[in-house]
PDB file of N, CA and C in Angstrom:
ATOM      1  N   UNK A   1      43.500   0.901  24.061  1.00  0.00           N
ATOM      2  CA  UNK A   1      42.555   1.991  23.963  1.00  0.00           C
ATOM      3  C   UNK A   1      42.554   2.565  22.536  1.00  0.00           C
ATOM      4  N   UNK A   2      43.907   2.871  21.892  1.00  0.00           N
ATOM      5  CA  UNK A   2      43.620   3.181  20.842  1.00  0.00           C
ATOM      6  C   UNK A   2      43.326   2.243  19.591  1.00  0.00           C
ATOM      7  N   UNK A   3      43.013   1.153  19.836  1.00  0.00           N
ATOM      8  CA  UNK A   3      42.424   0.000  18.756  1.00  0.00           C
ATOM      9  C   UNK A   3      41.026   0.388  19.121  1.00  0.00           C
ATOM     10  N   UNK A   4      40.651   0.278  20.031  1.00  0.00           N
ATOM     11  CA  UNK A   4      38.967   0.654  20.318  1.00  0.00           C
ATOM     12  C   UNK A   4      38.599   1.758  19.517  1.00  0.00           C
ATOM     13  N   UNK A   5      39.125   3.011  20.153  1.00  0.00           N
ATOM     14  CA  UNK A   5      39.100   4.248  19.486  1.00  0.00           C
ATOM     15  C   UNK A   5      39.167   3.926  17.483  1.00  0.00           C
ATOM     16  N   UNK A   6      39.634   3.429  17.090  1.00  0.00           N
ATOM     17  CA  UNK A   6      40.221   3.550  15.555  1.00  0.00           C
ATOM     18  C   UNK A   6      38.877   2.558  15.264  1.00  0.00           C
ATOM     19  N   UNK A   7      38.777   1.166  15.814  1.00  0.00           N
ATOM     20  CA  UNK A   7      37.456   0.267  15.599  1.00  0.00           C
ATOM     21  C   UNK A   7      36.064   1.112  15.662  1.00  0.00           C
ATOM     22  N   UNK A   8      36.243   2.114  16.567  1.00  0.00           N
ATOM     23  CA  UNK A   8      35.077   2.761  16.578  1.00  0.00           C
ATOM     24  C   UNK A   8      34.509   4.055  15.412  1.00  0.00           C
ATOM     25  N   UNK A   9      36.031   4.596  14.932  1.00  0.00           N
ATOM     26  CA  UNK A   9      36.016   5.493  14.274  1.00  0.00           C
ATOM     27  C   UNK A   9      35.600   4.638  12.644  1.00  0.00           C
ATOM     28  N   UNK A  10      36.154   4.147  12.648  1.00  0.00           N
ATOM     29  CA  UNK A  10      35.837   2.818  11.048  1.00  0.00           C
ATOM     30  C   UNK A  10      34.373   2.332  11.073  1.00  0.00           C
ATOM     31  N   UNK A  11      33.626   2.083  12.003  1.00  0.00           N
ATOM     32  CA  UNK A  11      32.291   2.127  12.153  1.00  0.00           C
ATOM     33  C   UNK A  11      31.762   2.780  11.624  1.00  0.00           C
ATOM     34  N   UNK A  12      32.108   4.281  12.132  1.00  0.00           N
ATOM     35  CA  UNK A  12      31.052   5.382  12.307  1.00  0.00           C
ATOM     36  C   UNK A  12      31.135   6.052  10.741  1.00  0.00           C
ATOM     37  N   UNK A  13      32.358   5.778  10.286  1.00  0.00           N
ATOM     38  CA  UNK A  13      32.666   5.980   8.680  1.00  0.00           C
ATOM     39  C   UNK A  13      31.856   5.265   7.900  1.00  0.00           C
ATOM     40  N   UNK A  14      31.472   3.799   8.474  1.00  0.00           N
ATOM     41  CA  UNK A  14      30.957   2.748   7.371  1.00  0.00           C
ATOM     42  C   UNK A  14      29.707   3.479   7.526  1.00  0.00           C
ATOM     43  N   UNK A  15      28.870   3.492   8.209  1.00  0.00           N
ATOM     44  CA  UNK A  15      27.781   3.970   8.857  1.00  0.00           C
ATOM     45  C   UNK A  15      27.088   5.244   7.794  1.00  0.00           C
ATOM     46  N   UNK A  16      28.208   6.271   8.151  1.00  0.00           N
ATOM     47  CA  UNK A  16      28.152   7.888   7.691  1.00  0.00           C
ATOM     48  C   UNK A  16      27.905   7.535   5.940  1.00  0.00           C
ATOM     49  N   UNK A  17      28.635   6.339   5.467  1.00  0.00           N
ATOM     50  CA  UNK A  17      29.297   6.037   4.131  1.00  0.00           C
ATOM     51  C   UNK A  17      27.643   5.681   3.553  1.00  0.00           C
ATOM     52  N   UNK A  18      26.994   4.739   4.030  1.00  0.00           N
ATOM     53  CA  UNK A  18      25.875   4.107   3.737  1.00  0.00           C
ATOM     54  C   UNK A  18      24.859   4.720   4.075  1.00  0.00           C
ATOM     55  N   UNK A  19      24.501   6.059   4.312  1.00  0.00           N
ATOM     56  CA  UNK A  19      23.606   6.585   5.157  1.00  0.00           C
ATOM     57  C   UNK A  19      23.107   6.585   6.120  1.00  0.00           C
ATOM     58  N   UNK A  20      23.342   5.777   7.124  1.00  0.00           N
ATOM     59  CA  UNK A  20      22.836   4.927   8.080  1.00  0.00           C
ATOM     60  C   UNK A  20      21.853   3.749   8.300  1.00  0.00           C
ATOM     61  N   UNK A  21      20.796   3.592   6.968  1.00  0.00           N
ATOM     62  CA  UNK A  21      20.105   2.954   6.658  1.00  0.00           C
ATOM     63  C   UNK A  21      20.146   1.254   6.844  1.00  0.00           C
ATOM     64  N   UNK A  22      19.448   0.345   7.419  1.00  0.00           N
ATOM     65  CA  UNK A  22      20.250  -0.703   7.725  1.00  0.00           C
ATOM     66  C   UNK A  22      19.541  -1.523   6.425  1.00  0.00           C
ATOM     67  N   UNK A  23      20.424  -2.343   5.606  1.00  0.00           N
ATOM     68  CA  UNK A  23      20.141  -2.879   4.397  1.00  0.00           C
ATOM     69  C   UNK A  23      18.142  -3.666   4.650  1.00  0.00           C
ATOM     70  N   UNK A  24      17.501  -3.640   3.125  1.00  0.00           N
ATOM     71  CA  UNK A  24      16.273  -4.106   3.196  1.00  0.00           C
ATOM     72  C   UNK A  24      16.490  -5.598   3.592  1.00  0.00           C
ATOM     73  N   UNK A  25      15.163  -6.199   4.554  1.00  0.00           N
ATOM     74  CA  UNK A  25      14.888  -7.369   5.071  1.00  0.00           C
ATOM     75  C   UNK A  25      14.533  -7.797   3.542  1.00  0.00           C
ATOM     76  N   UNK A  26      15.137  -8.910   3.702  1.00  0.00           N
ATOM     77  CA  UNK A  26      14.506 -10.234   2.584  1.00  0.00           C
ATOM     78  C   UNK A  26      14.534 -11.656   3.107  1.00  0.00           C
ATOM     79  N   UNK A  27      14.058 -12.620   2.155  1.00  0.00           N
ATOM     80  CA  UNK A  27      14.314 -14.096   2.334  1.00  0.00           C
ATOM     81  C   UNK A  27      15.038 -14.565   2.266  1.00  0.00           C
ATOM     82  N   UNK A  28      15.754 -15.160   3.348  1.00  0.00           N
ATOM     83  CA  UNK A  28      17.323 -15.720   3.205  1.00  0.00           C
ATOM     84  C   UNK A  28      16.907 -16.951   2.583  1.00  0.00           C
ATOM     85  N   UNK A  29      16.074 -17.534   2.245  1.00  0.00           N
ATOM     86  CA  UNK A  29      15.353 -19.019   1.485  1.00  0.00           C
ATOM     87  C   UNK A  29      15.740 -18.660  -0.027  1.00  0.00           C
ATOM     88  N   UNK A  30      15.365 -17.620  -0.360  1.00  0.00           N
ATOM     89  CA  UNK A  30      15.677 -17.129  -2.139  1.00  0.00           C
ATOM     90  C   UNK A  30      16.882 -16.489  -2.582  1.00  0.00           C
ATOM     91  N   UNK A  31      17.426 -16.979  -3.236  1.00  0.00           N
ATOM     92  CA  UNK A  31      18.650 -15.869  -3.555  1.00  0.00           C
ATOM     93  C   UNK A  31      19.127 -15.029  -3.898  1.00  0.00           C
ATOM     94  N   UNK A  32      17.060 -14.676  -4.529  1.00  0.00           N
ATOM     95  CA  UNK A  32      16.837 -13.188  -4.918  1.00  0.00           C
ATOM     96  C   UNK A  32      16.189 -12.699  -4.071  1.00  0.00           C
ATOM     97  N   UNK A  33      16.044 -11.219  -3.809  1.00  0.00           N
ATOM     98  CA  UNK A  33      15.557 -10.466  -2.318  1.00  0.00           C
ATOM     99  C   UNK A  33      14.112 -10.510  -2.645  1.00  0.00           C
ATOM    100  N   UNK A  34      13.222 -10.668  -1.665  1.00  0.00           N
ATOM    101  CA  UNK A  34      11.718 -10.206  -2.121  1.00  0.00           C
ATOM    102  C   UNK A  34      11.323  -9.759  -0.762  1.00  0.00           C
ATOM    103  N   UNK A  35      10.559  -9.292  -0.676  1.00  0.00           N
ATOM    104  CA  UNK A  35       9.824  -8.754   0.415  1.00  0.00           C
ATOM    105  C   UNK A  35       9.097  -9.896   1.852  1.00  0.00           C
ATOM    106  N   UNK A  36       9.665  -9.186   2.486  1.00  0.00           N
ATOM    107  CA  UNK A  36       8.843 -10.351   3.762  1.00  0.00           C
ATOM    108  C   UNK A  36       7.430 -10.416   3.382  1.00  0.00           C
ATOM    109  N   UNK A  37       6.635 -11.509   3.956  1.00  0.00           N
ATOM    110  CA  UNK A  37       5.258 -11.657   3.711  1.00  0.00           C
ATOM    111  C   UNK A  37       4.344 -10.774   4.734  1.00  0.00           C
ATOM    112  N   UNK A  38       5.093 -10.030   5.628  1.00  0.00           N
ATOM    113  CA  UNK A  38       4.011  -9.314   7.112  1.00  0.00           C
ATOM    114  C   UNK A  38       4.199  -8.027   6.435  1.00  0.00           C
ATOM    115  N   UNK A  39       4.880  -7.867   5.028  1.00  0.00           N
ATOM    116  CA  UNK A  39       4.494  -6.206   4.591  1.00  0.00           C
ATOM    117  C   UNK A  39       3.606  -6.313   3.540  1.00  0.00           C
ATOM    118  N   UNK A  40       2.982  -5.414   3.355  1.00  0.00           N
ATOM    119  CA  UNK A  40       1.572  -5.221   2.294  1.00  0.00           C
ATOM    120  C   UNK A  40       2.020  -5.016   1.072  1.00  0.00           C
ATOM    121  N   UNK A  41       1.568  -5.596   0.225  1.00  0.00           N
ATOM    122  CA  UNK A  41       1.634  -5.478  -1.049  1.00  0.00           C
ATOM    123  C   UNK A  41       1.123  -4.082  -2.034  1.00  0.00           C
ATOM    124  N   UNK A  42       2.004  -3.724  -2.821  1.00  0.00           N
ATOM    125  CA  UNK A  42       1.600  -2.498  -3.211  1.00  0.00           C
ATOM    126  C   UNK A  42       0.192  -2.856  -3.858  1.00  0.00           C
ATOM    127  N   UNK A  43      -0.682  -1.609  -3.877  1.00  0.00           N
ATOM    128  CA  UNK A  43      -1.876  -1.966  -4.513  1.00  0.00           C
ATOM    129  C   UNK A  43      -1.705  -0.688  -5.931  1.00  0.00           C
ATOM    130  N   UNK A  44      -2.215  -1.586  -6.957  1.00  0.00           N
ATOM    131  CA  UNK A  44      -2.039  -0.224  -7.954  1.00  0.00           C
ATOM    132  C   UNK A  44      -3.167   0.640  -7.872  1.00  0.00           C
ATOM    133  N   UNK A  45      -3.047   1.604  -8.595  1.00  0.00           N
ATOM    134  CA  UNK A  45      -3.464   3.307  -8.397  1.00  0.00           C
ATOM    135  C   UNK A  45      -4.257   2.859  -9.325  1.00  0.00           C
ATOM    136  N   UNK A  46      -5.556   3.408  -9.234  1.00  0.00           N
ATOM    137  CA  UNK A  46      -6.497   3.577 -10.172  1.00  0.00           C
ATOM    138  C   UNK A  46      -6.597   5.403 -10.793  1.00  0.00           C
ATOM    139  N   UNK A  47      -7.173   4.964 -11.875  1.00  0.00           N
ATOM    140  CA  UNK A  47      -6.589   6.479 -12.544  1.00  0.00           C
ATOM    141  C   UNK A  47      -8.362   7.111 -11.685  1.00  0.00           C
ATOM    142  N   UNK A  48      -8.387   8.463 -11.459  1.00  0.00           N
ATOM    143  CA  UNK A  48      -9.513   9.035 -11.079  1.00  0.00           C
ATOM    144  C   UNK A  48     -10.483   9.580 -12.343  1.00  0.00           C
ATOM    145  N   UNK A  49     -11.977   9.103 -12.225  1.00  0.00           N
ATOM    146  CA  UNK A  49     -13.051   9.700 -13.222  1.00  0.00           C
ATOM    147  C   UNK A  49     -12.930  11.065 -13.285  1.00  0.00           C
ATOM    148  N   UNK A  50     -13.030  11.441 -14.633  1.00  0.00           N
ATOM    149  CA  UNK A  50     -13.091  13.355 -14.244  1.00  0.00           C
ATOM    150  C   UNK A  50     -14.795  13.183 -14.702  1.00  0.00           C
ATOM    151  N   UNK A  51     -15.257  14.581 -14.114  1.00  0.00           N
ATOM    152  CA  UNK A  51     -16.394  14.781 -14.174  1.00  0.00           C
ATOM    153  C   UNK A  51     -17.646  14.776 -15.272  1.00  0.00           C
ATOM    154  N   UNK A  52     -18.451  14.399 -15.204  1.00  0.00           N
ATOM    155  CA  UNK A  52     -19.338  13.887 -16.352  1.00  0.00           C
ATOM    156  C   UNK A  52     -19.439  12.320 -16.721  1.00  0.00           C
ATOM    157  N   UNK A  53     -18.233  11.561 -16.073  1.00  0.00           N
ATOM    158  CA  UNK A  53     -17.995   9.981 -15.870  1.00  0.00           C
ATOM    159  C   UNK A  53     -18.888   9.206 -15.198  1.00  0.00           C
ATOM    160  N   UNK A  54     -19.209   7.675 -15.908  1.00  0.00           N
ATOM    161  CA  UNK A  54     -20.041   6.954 -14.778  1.00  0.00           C
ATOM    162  C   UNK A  54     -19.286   6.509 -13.441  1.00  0.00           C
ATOM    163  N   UNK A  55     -20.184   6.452 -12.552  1.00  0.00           N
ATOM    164  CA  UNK A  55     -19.224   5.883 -11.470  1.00  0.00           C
ATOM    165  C   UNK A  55     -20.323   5.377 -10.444  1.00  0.00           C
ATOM    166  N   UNK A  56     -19.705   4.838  -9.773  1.00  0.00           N
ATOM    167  CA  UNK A  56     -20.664   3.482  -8.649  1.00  0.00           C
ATOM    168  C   UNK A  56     -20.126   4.104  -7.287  1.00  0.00           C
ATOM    169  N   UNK A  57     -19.262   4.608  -7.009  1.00  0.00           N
ATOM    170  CA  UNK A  57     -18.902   5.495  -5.530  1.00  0.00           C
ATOM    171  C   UNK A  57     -18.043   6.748  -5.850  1.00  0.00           C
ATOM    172  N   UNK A  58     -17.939   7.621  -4.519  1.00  0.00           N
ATOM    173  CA  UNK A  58     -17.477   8.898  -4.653  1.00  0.00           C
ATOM    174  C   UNK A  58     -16.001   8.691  -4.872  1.00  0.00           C
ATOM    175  N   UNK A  59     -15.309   7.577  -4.305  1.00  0.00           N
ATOM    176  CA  UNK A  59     -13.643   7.534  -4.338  1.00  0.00           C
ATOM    177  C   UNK A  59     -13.202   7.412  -6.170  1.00  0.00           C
ATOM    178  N   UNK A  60     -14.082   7.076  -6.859  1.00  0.00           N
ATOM    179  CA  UNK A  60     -14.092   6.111  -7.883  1.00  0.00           C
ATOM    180  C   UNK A  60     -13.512   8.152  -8.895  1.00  0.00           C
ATOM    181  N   UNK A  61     -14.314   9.105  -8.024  1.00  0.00           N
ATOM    182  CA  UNK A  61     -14.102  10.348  -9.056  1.00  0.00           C
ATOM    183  C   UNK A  61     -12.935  11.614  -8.474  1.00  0.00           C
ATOM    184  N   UNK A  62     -12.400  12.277  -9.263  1.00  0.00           N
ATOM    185  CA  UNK A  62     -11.410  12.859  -9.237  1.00  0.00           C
ATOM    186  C   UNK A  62     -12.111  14.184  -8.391  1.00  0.00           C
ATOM    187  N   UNK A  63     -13.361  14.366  -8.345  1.00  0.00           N
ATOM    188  CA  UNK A  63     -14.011  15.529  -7.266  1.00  0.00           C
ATOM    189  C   UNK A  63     -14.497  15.013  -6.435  1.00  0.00           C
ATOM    190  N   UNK A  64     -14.111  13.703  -5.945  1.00  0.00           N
ATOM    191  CA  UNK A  64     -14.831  12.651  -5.169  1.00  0.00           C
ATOM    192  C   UNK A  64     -16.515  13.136  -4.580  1.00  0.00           C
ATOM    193  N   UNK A  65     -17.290  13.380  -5.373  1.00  0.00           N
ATOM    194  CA  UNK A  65     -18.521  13.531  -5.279  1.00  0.00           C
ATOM    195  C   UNK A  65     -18.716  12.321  -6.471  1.00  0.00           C
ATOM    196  N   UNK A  66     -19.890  11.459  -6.478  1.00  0.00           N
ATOM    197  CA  UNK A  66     -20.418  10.139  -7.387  1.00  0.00           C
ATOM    198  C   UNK A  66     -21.818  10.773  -7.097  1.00  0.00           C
ATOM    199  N   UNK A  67     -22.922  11.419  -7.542  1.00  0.00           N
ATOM    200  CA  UNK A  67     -24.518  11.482  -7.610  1.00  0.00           C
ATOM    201  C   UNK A  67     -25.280  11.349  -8.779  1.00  0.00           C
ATOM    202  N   UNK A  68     -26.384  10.617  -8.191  1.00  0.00           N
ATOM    203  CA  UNK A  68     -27.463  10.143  -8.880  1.00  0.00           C
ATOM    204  C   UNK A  68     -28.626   9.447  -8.641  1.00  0.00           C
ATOM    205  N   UNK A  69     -29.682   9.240  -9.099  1.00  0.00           N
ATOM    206  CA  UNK A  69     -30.503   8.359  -8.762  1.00  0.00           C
ATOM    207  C   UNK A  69     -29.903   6.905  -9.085  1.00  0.00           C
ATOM    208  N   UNK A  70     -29.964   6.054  -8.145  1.00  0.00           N
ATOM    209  CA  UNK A  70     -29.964   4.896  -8.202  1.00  0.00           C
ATOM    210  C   UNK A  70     -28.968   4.287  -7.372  1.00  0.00           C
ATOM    211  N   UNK A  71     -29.091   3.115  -6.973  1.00  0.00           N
ATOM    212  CA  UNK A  71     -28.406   2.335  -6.099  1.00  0.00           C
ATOM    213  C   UNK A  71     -27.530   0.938  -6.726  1.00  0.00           C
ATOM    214  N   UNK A  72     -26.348   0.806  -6.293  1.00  0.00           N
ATOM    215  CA  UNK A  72     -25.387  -0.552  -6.883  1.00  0.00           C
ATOM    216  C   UNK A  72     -25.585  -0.362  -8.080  1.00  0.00           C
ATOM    217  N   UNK A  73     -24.998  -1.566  -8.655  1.00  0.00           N
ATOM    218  CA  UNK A  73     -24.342  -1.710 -10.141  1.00  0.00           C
ATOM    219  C   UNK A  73     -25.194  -1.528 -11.330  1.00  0.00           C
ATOM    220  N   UNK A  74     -26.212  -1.776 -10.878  1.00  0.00           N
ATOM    221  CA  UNK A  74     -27.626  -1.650 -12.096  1.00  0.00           C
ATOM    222  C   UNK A  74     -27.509  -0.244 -12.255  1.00  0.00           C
ATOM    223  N   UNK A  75     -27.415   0.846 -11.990  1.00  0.00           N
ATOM    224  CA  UNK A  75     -27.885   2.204 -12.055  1.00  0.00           C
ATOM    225  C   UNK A  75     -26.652   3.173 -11.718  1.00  0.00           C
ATOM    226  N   UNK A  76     -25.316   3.017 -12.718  1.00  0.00           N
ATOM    227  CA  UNK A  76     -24.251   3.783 -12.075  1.00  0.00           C
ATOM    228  C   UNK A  76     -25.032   5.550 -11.996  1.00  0.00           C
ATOM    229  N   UNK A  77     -23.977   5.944 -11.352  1.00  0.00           N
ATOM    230  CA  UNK A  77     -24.102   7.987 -10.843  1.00  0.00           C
ATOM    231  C   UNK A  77     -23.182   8.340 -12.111  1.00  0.00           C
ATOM    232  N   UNK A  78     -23.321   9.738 -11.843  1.00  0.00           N
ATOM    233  CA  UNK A  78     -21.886  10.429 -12.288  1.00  0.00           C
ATOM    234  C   UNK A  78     -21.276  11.057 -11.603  1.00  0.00           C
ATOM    235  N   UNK A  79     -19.953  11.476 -11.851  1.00  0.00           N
ATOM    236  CA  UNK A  79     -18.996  11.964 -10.948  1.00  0.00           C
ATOM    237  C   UNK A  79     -19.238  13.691 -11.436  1.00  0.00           C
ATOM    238  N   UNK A  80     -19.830  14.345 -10.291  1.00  0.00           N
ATOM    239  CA  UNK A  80     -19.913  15.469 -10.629  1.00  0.00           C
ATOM    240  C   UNK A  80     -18.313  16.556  -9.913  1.00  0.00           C
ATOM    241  N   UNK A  81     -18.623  17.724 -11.067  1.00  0.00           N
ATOM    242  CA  UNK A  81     -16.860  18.688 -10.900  1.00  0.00           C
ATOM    243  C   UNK A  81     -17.609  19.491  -9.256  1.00  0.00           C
ATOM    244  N   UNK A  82     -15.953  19.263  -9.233  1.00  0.00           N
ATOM    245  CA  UNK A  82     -15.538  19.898  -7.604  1.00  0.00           C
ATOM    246  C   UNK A  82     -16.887  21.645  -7.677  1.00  0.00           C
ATOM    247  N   UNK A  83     -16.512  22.175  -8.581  1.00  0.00           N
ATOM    248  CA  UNK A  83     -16.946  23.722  -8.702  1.00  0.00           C
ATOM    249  C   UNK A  83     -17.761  23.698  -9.732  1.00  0.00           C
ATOM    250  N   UNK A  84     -19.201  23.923  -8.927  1.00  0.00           N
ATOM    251  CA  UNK A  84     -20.643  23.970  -9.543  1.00  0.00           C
ATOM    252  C   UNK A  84     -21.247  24.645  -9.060  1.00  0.00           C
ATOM    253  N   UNK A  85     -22.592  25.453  -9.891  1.00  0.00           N
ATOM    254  CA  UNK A  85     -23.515  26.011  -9.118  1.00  0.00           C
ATOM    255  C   UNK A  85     -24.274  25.097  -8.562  1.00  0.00           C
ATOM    256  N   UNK A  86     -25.224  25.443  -7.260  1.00  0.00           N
ATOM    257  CA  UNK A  86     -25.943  24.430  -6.827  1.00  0.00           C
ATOM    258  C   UNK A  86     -27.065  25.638  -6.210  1.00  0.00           C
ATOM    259  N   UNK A  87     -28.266  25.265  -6.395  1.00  0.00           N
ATOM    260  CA  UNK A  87     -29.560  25.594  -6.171  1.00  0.00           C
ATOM    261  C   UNK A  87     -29.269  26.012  -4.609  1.00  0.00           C
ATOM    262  N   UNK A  88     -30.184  26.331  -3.881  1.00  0.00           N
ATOM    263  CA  UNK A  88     -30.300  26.899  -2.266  1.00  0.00           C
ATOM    264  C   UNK A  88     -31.173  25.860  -1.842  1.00  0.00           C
ATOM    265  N   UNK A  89     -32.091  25.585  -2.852  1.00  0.00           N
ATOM    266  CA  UNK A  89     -33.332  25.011  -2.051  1.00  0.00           C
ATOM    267  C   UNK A  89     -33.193  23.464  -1.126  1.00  0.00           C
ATOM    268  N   UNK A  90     -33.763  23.308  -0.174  1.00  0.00           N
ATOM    269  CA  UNK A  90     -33.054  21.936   0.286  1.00  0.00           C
ATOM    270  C   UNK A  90     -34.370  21.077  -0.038  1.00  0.00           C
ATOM    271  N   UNK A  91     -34.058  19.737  -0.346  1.00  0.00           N
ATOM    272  CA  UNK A  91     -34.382  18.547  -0.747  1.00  0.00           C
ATOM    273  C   UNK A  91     -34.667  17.524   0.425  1.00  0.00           C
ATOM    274  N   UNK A  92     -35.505  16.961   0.245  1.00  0.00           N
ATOM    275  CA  UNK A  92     -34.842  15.518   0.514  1.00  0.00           C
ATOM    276  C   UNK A  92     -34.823  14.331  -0.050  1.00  0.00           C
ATOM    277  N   UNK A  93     -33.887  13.312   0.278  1.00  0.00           N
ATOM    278  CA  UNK A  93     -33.571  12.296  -0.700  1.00  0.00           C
ATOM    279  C   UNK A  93     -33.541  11.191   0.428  1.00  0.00           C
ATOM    280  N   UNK A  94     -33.576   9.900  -0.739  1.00  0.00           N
ATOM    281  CA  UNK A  94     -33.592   8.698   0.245  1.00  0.00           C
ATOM    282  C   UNK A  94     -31.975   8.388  -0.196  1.00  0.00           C
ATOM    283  N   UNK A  95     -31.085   7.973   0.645  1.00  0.00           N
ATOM    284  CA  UNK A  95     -29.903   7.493   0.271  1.00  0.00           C
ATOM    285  C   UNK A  95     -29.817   6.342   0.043  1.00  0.00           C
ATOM    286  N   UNK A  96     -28.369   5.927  -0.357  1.00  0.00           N
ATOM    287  CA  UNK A  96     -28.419   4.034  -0.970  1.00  0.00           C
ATOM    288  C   UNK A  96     -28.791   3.107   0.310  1.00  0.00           C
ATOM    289  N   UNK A  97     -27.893   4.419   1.540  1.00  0.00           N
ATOM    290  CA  UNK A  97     -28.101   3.372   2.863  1.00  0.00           C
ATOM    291  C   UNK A  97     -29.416   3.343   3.738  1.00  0.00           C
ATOM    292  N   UNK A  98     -30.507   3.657   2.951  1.00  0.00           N
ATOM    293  CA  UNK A  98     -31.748   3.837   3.494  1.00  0.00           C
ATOM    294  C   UNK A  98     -32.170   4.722   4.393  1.00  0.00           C
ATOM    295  N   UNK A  99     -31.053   6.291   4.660  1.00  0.00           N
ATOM    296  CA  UNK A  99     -31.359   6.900   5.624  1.00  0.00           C
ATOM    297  C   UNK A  99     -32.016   7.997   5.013  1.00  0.00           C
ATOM    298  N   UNK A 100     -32.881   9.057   5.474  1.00  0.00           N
ATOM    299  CA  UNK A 100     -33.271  10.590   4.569  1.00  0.00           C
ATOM    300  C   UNK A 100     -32.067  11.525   4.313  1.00  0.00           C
ATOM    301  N   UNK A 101     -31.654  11.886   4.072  1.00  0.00           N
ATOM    302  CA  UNK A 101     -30.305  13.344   4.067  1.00  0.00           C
ATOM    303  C   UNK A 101     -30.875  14.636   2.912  1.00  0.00           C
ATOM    304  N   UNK A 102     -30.600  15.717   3.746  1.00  0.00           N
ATOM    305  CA  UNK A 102     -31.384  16.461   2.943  1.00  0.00           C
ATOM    306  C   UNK A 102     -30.215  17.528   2.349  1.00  0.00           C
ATOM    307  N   UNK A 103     -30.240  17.419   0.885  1.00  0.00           N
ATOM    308  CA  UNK A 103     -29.421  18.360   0.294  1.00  0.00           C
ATOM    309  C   UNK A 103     -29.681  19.242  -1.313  1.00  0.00           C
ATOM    310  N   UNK A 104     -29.159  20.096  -1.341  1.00  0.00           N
ATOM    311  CA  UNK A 104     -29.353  20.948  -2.442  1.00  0.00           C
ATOM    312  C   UNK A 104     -30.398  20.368  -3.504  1.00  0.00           C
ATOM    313  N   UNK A 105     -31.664  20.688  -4.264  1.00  0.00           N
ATOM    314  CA  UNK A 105     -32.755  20.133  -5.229  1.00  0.00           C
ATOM    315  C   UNK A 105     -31.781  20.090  -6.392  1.00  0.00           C
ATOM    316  N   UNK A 106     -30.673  21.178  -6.884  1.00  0.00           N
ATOM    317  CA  UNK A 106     -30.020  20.346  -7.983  1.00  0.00           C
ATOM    318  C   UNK A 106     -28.466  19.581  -7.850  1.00  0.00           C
ATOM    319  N   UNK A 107     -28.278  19.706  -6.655  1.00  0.00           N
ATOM    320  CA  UNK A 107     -27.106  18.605  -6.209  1.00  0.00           C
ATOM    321  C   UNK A 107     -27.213  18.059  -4.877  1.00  0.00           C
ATOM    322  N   UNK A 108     -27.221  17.227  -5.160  1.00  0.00           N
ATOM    323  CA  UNK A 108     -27.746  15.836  -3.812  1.00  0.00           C
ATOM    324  C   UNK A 108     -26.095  15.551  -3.405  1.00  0.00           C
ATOM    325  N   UNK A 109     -25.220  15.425  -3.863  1.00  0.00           N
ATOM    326  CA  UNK A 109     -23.425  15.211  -3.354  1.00  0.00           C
ATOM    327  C   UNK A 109     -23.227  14.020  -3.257  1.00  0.00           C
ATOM    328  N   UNK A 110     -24.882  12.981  -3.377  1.00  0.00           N
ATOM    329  CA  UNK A 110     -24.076  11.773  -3.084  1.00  0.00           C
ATOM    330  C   UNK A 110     -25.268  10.793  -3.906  1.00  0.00           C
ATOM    331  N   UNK A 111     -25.144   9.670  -3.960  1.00  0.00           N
ATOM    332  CA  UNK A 111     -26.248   8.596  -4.904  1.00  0.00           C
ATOM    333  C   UNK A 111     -27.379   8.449  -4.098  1.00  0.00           C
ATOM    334  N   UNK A 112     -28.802   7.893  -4.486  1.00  0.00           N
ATOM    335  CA  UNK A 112     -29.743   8.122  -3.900  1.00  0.00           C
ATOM    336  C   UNK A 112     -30.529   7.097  -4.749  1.00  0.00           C
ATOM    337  N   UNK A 113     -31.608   6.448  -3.942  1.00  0.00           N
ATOM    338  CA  UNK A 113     -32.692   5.452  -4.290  1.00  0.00           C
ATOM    339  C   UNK A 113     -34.112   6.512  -4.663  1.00  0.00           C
ATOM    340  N   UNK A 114     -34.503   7.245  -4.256  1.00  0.00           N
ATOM    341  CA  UNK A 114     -35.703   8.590  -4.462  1.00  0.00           C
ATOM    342  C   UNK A 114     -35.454   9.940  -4.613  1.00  0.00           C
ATOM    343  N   UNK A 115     -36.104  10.614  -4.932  1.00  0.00           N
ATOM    344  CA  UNK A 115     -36.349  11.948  -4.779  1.00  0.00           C
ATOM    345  C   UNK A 115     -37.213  12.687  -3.291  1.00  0.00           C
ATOM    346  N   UNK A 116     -37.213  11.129  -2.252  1.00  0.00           N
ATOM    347  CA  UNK A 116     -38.133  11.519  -1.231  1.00  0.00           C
ATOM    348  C   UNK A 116     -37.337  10.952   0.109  1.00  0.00           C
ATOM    349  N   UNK A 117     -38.183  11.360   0.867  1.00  0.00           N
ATOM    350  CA  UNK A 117     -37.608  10.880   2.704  1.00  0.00           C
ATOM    351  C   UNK A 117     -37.877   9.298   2.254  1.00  0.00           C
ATOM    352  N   UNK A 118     -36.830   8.585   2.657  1.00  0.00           N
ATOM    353  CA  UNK A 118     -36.824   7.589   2.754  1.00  0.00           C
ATOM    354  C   UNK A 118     -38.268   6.475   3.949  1.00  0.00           C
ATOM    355  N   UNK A 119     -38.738   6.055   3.416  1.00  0.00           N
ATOM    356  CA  UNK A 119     -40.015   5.464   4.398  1.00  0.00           C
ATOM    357  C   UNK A 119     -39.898   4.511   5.519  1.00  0.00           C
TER     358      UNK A 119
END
């Protein structure tokens, strides 16, 4: 009983010692560690547009708003700032995805093919 007891206590030390953390999975094929293939690969960070920047979508800007006339790569937007005045009057616009959305006459919030209801 008391070998159990002492085996158990030396455990719980190794354990306590290492944080509990159980060492990272790698390739026992390489003899250097790399990452299993079923985890995702880091993707790098793109730096964010600040405002007044061209940009082709809203993720692309640091106020994630992208507006403008025009649609895809031919006709980038700009990334307009988080805190702006914006008109009252409502608009409507044709969007890239061909639907109407109607928003502010001097900020639309998002890219646009017209200045009109989409047809």
């Amino acid at each position: 009983m008391r070998y159990v007891l002492v085996g158990f206590l030396a455990l719980f030390v190794a354990c306590v010692a290492t944080g509990g953390a159980p060492p990272p999975r790698t390739n026992n094929t390489n003899p250097r560690p790399r990452p299993i293939a079923d985890e995702p690969a880091p993707t790098p960070k793109r730096e964010a547009k600040p405002a007044g920047a061209s940009c082709l979508a809203a993720a692309e800007c640091e106020s994630g708003t992208c507006e403008g006339q025009g649609c895809g790569n031919d006709a980038p937007g700009t990334c307009a700032p988080a805190a702006r005045g914006c008109t009252r009057d409502a608009r409507q616009y044709c969007g890239c995805d061909g639907k109407t959305f109607t928003a502010s006459g001097s900020c639309p919030g998002q890219r646009f093919s017209a200045k009109t209801a989409c047809p």
